[in-house]
Protein backbone atom coordinates (compact mmCIF):
# COMPACT_ATOMS: atom_id res chain seq x y z
CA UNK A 1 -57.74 32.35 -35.67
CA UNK A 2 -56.90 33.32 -31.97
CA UNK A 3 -58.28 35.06 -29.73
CA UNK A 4 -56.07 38.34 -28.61
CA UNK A 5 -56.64 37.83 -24.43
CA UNK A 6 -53.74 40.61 -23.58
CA UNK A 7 -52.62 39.82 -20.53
CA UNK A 8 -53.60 36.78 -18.78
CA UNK A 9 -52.80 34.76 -15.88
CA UNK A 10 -53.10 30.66 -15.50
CA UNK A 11 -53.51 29.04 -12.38
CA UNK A 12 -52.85 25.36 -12.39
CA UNK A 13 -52.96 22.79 -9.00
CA UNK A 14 -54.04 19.69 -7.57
CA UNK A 15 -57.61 20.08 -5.68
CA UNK A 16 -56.79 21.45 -2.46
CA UNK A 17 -53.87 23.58 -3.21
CA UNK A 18 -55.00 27.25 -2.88
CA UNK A 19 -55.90 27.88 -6.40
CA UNK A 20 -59.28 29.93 -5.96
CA UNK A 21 -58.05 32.19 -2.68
CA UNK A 22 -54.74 32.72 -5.02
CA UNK A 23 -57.03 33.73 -8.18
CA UNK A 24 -58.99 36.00 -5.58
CA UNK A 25 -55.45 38.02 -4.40
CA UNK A 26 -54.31 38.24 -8.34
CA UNK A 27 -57.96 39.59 -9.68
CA UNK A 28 -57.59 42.28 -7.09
CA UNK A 29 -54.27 43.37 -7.65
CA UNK A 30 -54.58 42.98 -11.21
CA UNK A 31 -58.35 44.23 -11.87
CA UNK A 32 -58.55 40.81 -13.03
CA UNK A 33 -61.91 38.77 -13.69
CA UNK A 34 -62.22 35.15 -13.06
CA UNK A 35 -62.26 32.05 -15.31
CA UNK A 36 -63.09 28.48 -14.25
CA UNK A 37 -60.74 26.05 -15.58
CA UNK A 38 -62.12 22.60 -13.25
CA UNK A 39 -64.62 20.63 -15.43
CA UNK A 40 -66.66 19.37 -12.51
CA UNK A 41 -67.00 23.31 -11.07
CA UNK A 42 -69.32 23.70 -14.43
CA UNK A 43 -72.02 22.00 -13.02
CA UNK A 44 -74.80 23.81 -11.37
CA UNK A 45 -76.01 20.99 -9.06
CA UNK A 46 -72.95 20.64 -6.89
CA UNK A 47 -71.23 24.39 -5.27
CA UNK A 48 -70.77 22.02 -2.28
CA UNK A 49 -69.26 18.78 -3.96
CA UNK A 50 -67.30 20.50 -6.14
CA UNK A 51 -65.65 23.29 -3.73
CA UNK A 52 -67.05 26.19 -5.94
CA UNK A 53 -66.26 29.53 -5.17
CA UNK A 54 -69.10 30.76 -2.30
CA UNK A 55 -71.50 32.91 -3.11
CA UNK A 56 -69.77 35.72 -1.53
CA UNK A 57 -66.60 34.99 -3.30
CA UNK A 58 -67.87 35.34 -6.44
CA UNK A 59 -69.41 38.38 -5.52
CA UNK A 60 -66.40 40.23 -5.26
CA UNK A 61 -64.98 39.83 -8.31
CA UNK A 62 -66.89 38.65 -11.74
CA UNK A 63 -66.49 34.52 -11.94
CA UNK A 64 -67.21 33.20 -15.10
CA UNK A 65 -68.03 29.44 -16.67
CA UNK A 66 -68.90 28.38 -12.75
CA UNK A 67 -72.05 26.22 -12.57
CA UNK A 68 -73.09 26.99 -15.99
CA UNK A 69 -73.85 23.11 -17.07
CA UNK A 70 -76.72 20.97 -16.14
CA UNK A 71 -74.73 17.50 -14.52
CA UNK A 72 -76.86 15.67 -17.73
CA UNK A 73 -74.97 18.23 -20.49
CA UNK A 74 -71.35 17.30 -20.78
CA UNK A 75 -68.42 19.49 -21.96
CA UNK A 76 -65.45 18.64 -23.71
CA UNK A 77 -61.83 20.04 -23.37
CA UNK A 78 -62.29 21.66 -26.57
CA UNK A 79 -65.60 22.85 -26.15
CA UNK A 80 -64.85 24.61 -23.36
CA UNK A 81 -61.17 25.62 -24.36
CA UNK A 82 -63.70 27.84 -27.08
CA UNK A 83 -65.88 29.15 -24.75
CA UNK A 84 -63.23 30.21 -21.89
CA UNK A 85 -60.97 32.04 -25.08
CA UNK A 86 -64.27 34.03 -25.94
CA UNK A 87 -64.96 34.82 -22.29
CA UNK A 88 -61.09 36.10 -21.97
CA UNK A 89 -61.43 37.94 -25.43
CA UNK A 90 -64.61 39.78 -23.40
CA UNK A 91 -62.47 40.46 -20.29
CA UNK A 92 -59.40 41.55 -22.51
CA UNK A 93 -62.08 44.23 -24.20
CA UNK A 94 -63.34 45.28 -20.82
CA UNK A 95 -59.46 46.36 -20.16
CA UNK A 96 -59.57 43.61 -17.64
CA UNK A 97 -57.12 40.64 -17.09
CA UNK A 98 -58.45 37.23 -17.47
CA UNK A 99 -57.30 34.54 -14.58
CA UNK A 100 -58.37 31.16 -15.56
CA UNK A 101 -57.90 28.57 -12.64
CA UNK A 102 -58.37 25.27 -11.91
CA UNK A 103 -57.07 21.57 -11.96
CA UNK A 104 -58.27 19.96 -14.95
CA UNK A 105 -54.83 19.71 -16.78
CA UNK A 106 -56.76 18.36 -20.20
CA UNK A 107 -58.61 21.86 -20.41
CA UNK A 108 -55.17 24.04 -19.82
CA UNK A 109 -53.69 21.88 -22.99
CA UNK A 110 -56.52 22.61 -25.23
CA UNK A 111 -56.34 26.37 -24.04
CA UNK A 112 -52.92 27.27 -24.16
CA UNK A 113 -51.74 24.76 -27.31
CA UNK A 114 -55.01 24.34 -29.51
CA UNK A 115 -57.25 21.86 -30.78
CA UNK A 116 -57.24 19.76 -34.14
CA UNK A 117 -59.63 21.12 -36.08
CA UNK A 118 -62.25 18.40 -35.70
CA UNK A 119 -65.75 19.92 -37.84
CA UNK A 120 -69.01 20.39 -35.31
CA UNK A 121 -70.75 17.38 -34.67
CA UNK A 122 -74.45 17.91 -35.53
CA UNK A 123 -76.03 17.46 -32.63
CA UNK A 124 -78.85 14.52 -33.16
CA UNK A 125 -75.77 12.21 -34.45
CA UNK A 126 -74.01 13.34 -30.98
CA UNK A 127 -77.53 12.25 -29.06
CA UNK A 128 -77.96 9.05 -31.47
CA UNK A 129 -74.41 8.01 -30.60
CA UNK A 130 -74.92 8.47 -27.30
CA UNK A 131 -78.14 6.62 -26.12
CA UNK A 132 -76.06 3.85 -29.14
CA UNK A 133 -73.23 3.65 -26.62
CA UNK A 134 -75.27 3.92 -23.35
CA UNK A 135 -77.60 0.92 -24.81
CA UNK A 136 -74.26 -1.36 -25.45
CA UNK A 137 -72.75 -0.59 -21.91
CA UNK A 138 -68.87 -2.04 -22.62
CA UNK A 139 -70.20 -3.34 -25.47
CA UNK A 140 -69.66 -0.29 -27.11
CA UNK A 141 -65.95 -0.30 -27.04
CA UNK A 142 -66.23 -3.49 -30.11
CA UNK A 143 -68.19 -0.28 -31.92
CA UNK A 144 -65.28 1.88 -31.25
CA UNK A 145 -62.60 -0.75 -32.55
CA UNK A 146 -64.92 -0.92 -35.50
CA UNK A 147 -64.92 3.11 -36.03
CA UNK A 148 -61.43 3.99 -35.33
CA UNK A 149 -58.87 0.73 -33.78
CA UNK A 150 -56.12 3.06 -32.72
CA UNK A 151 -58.04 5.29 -30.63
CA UNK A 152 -59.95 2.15 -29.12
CA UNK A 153 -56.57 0.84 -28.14
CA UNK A 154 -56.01 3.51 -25.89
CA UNK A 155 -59.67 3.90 -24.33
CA UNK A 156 -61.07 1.92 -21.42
CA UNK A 157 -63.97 0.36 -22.31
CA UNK A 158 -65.69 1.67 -19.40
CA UNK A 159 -65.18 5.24 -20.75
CA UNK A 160 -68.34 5.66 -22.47
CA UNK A 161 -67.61 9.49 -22.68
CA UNK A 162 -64.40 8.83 -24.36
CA UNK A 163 -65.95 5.78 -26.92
CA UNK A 164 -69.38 8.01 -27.61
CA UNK A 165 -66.51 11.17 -28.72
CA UNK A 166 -64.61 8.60 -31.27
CA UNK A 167 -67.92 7.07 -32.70
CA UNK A 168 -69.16 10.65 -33.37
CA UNK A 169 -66.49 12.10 -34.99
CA UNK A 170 -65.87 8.86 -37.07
CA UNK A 171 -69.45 8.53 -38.05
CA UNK A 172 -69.83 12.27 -38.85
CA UNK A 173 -66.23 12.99 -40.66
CA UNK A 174 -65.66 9.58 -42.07
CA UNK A 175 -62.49 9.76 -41.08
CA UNK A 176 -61.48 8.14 -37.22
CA UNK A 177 -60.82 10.93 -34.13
CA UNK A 178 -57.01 9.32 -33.82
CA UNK A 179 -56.51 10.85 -37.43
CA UNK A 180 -58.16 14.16 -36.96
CA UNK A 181 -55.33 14.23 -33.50
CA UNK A 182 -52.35 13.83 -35.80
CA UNK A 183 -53.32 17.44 -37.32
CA UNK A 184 -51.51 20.47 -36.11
CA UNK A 185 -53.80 22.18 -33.90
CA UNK A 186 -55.08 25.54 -34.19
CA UNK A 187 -54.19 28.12 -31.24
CA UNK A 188 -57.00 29.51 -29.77
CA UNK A 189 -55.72 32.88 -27.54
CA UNK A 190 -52.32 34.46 -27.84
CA UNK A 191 -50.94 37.25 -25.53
CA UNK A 192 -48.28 37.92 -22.81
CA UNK A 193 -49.46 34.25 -19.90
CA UNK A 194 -48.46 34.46 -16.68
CA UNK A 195 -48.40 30.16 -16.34
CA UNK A 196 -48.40 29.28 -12.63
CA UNK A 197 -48.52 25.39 -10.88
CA UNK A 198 -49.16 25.30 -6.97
CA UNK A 199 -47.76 22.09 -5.39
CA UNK A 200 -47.17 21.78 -1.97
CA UNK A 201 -46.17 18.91 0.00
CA UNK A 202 -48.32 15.96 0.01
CA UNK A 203 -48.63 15.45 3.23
CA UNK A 204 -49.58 18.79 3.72
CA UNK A 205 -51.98 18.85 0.67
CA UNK A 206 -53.56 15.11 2.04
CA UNK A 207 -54.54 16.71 5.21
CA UNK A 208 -56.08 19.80 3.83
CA UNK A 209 -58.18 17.80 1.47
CA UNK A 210 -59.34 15.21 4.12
CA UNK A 211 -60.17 18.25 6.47
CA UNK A 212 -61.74 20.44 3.44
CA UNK A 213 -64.24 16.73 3.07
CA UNK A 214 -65.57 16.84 5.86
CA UNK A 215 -66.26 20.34 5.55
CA UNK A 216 -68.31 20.21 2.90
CA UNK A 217 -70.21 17.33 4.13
CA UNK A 218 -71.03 19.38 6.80
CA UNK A 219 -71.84 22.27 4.43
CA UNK A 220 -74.68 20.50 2.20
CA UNK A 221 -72.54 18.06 0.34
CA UNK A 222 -74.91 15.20 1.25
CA UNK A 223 -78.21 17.20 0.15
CA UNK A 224 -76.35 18.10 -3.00
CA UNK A 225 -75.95 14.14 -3.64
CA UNK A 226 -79.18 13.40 -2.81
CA UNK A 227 -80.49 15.92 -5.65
CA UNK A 228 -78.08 14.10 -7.87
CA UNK A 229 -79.51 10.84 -7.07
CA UNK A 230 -83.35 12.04 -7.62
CA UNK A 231 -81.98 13.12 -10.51
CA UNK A 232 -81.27 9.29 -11.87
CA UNK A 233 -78.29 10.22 -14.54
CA UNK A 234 -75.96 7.93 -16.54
CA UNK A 235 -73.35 6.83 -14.28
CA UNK A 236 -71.42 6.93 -17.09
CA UNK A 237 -71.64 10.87 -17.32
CA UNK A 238 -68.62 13.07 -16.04
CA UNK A 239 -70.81 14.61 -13.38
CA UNK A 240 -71.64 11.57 -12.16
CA UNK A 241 -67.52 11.18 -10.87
CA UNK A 242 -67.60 14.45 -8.70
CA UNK A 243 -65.56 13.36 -5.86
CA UNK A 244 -67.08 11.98 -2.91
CA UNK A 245 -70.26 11.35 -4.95
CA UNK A 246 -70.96 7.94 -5.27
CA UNK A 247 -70.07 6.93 -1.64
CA UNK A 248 -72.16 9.70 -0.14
CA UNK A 249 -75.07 8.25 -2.25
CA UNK A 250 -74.48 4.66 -1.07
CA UNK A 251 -74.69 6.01 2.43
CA UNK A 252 -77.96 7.71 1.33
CA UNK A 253 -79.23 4.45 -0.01
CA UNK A 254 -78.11 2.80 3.04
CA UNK A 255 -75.58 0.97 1.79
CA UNK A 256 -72.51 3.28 4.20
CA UNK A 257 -72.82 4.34 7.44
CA UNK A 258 -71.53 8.26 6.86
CA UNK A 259 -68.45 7.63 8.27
CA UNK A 260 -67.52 5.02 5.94
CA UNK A 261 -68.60 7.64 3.15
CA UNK A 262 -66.10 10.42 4.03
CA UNK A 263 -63.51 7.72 3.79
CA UNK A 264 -64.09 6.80 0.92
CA UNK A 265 -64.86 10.43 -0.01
CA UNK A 266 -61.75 11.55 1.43
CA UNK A 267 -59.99 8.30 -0.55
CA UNK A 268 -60.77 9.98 -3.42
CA UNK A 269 -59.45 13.14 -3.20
CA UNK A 270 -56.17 12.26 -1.95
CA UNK A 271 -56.03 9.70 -5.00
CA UNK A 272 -57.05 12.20 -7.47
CA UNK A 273 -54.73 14.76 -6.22
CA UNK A 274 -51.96 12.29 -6.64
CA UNK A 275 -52.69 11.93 -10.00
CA UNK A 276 -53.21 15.48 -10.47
CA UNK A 277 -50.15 15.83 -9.26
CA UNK A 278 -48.02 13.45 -11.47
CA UNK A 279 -49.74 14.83 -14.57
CA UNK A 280 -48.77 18.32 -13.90
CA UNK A 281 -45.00 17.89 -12.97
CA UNK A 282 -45.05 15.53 -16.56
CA UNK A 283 -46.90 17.49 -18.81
CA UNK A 284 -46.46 21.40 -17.43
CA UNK A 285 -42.78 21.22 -17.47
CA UNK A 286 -42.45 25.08 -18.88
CA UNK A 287 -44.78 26.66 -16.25
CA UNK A 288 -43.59 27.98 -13.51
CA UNK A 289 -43.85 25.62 -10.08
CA UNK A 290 -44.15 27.32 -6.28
CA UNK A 291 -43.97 23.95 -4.12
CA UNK A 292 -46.29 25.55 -1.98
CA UNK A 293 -49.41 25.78 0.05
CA UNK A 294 -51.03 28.70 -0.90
CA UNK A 295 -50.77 31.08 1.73
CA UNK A 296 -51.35 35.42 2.03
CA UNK A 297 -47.27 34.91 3.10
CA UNK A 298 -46.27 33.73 -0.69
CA UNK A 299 -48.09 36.76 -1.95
CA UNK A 300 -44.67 38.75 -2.62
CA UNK A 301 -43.18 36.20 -4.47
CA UNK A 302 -45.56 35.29 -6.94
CA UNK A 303 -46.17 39.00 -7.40
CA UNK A 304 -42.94 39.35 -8.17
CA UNK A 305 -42.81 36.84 -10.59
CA UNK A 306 -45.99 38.30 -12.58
CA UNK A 307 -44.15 41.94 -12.42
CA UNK A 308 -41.35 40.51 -13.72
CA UNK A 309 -43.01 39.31 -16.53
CA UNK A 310 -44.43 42.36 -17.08
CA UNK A 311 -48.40 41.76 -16.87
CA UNK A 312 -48.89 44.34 -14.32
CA UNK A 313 -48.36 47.06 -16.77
CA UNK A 314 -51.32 47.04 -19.92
């Protein structure tokens, strides 16, 4: 059964594109309250690394589902896709519109279309599974093609996350994760969506990111990765690919001199923006695109295009 959000609006963008200062503009003309929607901006550990909202910023308006993980606690898509359509329900009741934002395309899907309706995996199979597949290293992709063969097919097996999700849900259903996918999934909010993609040009969006790295380096990104490091995690885990990361902790270890970690950091970004980028213009086809920067001058237009819609008006 869905959640009734109301009115909503989605903001959708490669890293670097304006997304959060755009979600900031809408949530005060709206009344709006803030939703994170960028799986590495739920960890706790890393404001810097990840380009959280400040402090301040999120003072302004209410942020929700930022930095609520530990970097040793994964979250699915779908996990989260259920706890961001109870957090909108919440804003919806407060007469409030939900603005969910962020870049991780896999989290908008599971959102806005639904999840199969895979049962809960208890969770000491989940933590058996896991230390199973952490113990086999790529081993554990011969378990997958064991457990489920069309799903393994399609899974690096240097995706532990991805193997250790298959396993489970084979093990726990009898019946393999690629199966459960084929069922029609079950949507999770309904209301009137505002659905809007930034893009702007790449050269444009390449230089912004480069300069926004070496921001944060100077902002406490490299303490940040040292706390990481202390904190001696499977590299394996999702936290453990924050951008810029690993080469700021080789150049802790000694292994980079620190300008040889913000390229690589920088590296990074611009690669994982490209692919951010070719996902979105393949797979968010209906939403609307401004090829755009985000800017206080593009205000009026995408204004105008959540009037038109109607989602200024309760």
């Amino acid at each position: 059964m869905s959640v009734d959000v109301g009115r909503a609006v989605l903001i959708a963008g490669p890293t670097a594109s304006g997304k959060s200062a755009l979600a900031l503009a809408l949530a005060e003309r709206l009344g709006g309250e803030i939703v994170n929607a960028d799986s590495m901006q739920l960890y706790r550990e890393m404001r810097v690394l990840t380009a959280r909202p400040s402090a301040a910023e999120e003072a302004l308006f209410p942020h929700h589902l930022y930095g609520v993980q530990a970097a040793a606690a994964p979250l699915s898509a779908g996990r989260w896709a259920v706890r961001a359509a109870q957090v909108m329900g919440e804003i919806a009741g407060r007469g409030h519109v939900p603005i969910v934002v962020g870049g991780t395309g896999l989290y908008f899907r599971a959102l806005v279309e639904g999840l199969a309706p895979i049962p809960a995996i208890p969770a000491e199979l989940r933590r058996a599974v896991r230390e199973e597949v952490a113990a086999a290293g790529e081993g554990a992709h011969a378990l997958l093609a064991a457990a489920d063969p069309a799903l393994a097919a399609t899974i690096r097996p240097s995706d532990r996350q991805r193997i250790a999700r298959g396993i489970e849900v084979a093990r726990a259903t009898g019946r393999p994760l690629s199966e459960w996918q084929q069922v029609p999934p079950e949507p999770l909010i309904g209301g009137r969506f505002a659905k809007i993609v930034l893009m702007p040009d790449r050269e444009v969006l390449r230089a912004r990111a480069d300069a926004r790295f070496e921001r944060m380096v100077a902002e406490g990104a490299l303490a940040e990765a040292a706390a990481m490091a202390a904190l001696d995690l499977d590299p394996a885990l999702p936290a453990m690919k924050a951008l810029g990361l690993r080469p700021l902790m080789a150049h802790l270890a000694g292994a980079l001199l620190i300008e040889e970690a913000i390229a690589a950091g920088q590296a990074e970004t611009r690669a994982y923006a490209k692919r951010q980028e070719t996902w979105m213009r393949t797979q968010m086809i209906a939403w609307t695109t401004f090829f755009t920067q985000y800017s206080e001058s593009v205000n009026a237009e995408i204004f105008s295009f959540i009037d038109d819609l109607g989602l200024t008006r309760s």
